[in-house]
Each structure stands twice: as structure tokens, then as C-alpha cells.
Protein backbone atom coordinates (compact mmCIF):
# COMPACT_ATOMS: atom_id res chain seq x y z
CA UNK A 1 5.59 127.93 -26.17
CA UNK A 2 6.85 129.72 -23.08
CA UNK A 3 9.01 132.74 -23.26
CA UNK A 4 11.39 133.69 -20.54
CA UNK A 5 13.22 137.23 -20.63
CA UNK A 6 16.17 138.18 -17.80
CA UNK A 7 19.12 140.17 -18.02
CA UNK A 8 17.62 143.83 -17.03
CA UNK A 9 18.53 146.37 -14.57
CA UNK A 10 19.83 149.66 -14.15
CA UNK A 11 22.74 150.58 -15.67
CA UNK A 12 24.51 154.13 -16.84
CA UNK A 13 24.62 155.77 -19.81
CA UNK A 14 27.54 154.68 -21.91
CA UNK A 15 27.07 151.33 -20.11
CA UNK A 16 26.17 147.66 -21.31
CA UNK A 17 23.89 144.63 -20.92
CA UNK A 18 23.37 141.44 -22.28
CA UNK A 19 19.13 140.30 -21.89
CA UNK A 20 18.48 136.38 -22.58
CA UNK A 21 15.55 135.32 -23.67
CA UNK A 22 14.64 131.08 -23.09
CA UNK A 23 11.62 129.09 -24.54
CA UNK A 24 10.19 126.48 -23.27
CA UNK A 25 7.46 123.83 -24.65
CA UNK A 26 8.97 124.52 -28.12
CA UNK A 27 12.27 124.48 -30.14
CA UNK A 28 14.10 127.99 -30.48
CA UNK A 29 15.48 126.74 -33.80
CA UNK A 30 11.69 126.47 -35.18
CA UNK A 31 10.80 129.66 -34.79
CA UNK A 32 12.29 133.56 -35.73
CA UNK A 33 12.87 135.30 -32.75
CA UNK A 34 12.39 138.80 -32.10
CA UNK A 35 12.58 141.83 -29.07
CA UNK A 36 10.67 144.77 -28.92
CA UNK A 37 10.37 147.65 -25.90
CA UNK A 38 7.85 149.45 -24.42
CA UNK A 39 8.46 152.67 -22.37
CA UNK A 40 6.20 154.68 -19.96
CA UNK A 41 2.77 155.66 -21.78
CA UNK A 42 4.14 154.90 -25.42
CA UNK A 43 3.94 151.68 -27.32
CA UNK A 44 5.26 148.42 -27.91
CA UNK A 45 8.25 148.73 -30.99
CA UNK A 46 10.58 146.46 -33.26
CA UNK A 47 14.07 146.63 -31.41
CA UNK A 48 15.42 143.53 -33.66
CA UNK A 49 14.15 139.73 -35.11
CA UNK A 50 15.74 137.19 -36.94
CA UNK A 51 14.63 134.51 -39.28
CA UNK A 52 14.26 131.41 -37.66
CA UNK A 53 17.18 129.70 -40.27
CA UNK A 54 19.17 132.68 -38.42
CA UNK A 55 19.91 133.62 -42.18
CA UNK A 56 18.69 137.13 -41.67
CA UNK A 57 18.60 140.03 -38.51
CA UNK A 58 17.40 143.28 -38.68
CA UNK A 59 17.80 146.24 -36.19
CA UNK A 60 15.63 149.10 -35.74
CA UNK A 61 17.44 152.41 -36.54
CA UNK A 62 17.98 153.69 -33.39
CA UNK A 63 19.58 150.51 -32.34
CA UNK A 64 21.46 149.87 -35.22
CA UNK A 65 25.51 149.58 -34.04
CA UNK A 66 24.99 148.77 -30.56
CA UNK A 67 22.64 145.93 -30.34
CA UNK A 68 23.39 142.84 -31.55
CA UNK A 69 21.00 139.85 -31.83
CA UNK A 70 22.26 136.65 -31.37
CA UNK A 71 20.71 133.07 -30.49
CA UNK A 72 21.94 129.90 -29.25
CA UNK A 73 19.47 127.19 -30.70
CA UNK A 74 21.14 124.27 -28.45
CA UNK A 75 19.83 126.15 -25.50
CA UNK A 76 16.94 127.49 -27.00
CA UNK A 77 17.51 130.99 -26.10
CA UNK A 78 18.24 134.14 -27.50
CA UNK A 79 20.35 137.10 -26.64
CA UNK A 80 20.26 140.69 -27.03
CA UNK A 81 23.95 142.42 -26.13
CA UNK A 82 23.00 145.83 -25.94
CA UNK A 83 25.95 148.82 -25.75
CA UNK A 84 26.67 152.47 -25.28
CA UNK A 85 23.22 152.53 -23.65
CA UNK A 86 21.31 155.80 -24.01
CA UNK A 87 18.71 157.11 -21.14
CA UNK A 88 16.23 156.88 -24.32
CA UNK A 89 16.46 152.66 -24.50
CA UNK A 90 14.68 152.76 -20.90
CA UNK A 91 11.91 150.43 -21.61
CA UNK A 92 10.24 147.10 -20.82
CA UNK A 93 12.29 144.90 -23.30
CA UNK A 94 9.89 142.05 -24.48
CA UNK A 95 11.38 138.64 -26.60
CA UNK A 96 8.54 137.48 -29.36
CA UNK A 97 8.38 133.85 -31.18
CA UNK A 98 6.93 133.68 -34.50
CA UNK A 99 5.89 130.58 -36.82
CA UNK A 100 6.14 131.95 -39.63
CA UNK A 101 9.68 131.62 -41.87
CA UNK A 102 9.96 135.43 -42.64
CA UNK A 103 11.39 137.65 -40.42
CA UNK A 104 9.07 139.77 -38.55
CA UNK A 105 9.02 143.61 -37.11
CA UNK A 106 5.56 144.27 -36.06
CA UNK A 107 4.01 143.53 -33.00
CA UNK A 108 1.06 141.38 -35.11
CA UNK A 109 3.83 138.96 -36.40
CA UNK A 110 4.79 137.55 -33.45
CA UNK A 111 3.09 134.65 -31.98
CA UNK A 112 4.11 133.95 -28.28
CA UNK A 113 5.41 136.71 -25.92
CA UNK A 114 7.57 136.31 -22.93
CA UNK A 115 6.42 138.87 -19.94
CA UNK A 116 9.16 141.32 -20.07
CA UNK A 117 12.34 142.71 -18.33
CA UNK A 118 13.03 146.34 -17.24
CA UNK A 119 15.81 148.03 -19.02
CA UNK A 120 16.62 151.45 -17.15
CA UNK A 121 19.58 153.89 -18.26
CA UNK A 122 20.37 156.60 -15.99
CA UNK A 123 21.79 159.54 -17.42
């Protein structure tokens, strides 16, 4: 399974944007989809995952209210509308593909990773 993530850029605080995430070799619908972020010298966290029945999302805390996690299984990508951006989402956003039917918010229960797409929020 391939993973492609788009959609970053630069963008002001208060502002919004919308990252896809596509697969390839492999159906969407099989497995629960997740993004995490990176920023400069800290590491890799949960941003929000759903089950792969789409029965189920969860948003990390300081996300919570502005993200929202969607997917679109007949195009076998998922989306991540983000909103009132803060300087502090700056990151490398990464989308994650997992097997397994639960949902997952570590980095060790993802699978396949896609290579990334820079998020920057100017204050």
C-alpha cells in the first residue's frame, strides 16, 4: 500500500486547509486511516484516526473542534479539513494505514506511511 499526502502550505493564523491523503495498491475502505505531525526536533504524534468501518474518529485534544477527519472510500482517500489554524499546528502532517479493525493513535499501530506534507502557520 502506497500513501500519498498533499494539501500543505503556508497559511495564517486563523486560516484553513484541507490535506488529502490517497492510497494506492490497496483499498482505503480496508483499512483505518489515521494523521499524525511532526514538528522541528520533537516527535511524531496522534492528530486523528478512524476505524476502517468509519464507525469511530478520534481527535487529539489540541485538535479537537477544528479538525475534522473525513474519508471518501470510492476514491480511496482521506481528508483532514483543518481550521482556525494556530502557529503551534506547524508540522510535517503524515497520513498512516493500519490493518487492524480498531482504531489506532500511536505511531506503532499504523502499518504503511505516506511521506508527508508541510503544514506552516504564520503568526
Amino acid at each position: 500500500v502506497q500513501l500519498q499526502a498533499s494539501g500543505g502550505g503556508l497559511v495564517q493564523a486563523g486560516g484553513s486547509l484541507r490535506l488529502s491523503c490517497a492510497t494506492s495498491g490497496g483499498t482505503s475502505s480496508r483499512y483505518g486511516m489515521g494523521w499524525f505531525r511532526q514538528a522541528p526536533g520533537k516527535e511524531r504524534e496522534f492528530v486523528a484516526a478512524d476505524t476502517w468501518s468509519g464507525d469511530m474518529t478520534r481527535y487529539a485534544d489540541s485538535v479537537q473542534g477544528r479538525f475534522t477527519f473525513s474519508r471518501d472510500n470510492a476514491k480511496n482517500t482521506v481528508y483532514l479539513q483543518m481550521n482556525s489554524l494556530k502557529p503551534e499546528d506547524t508540522a510535517v502532517y503524515f497520513c498512516a494505514a493500519r490493518l487492524n479493525v480498531g482504531l489506532g493513535y500511536r505511531v506503532g499501530h499504523y502499518d504503511y506511511w505516506g511521506q508527508g506534507t508541510l503544514v506552516t502557520v504564520s503568526s
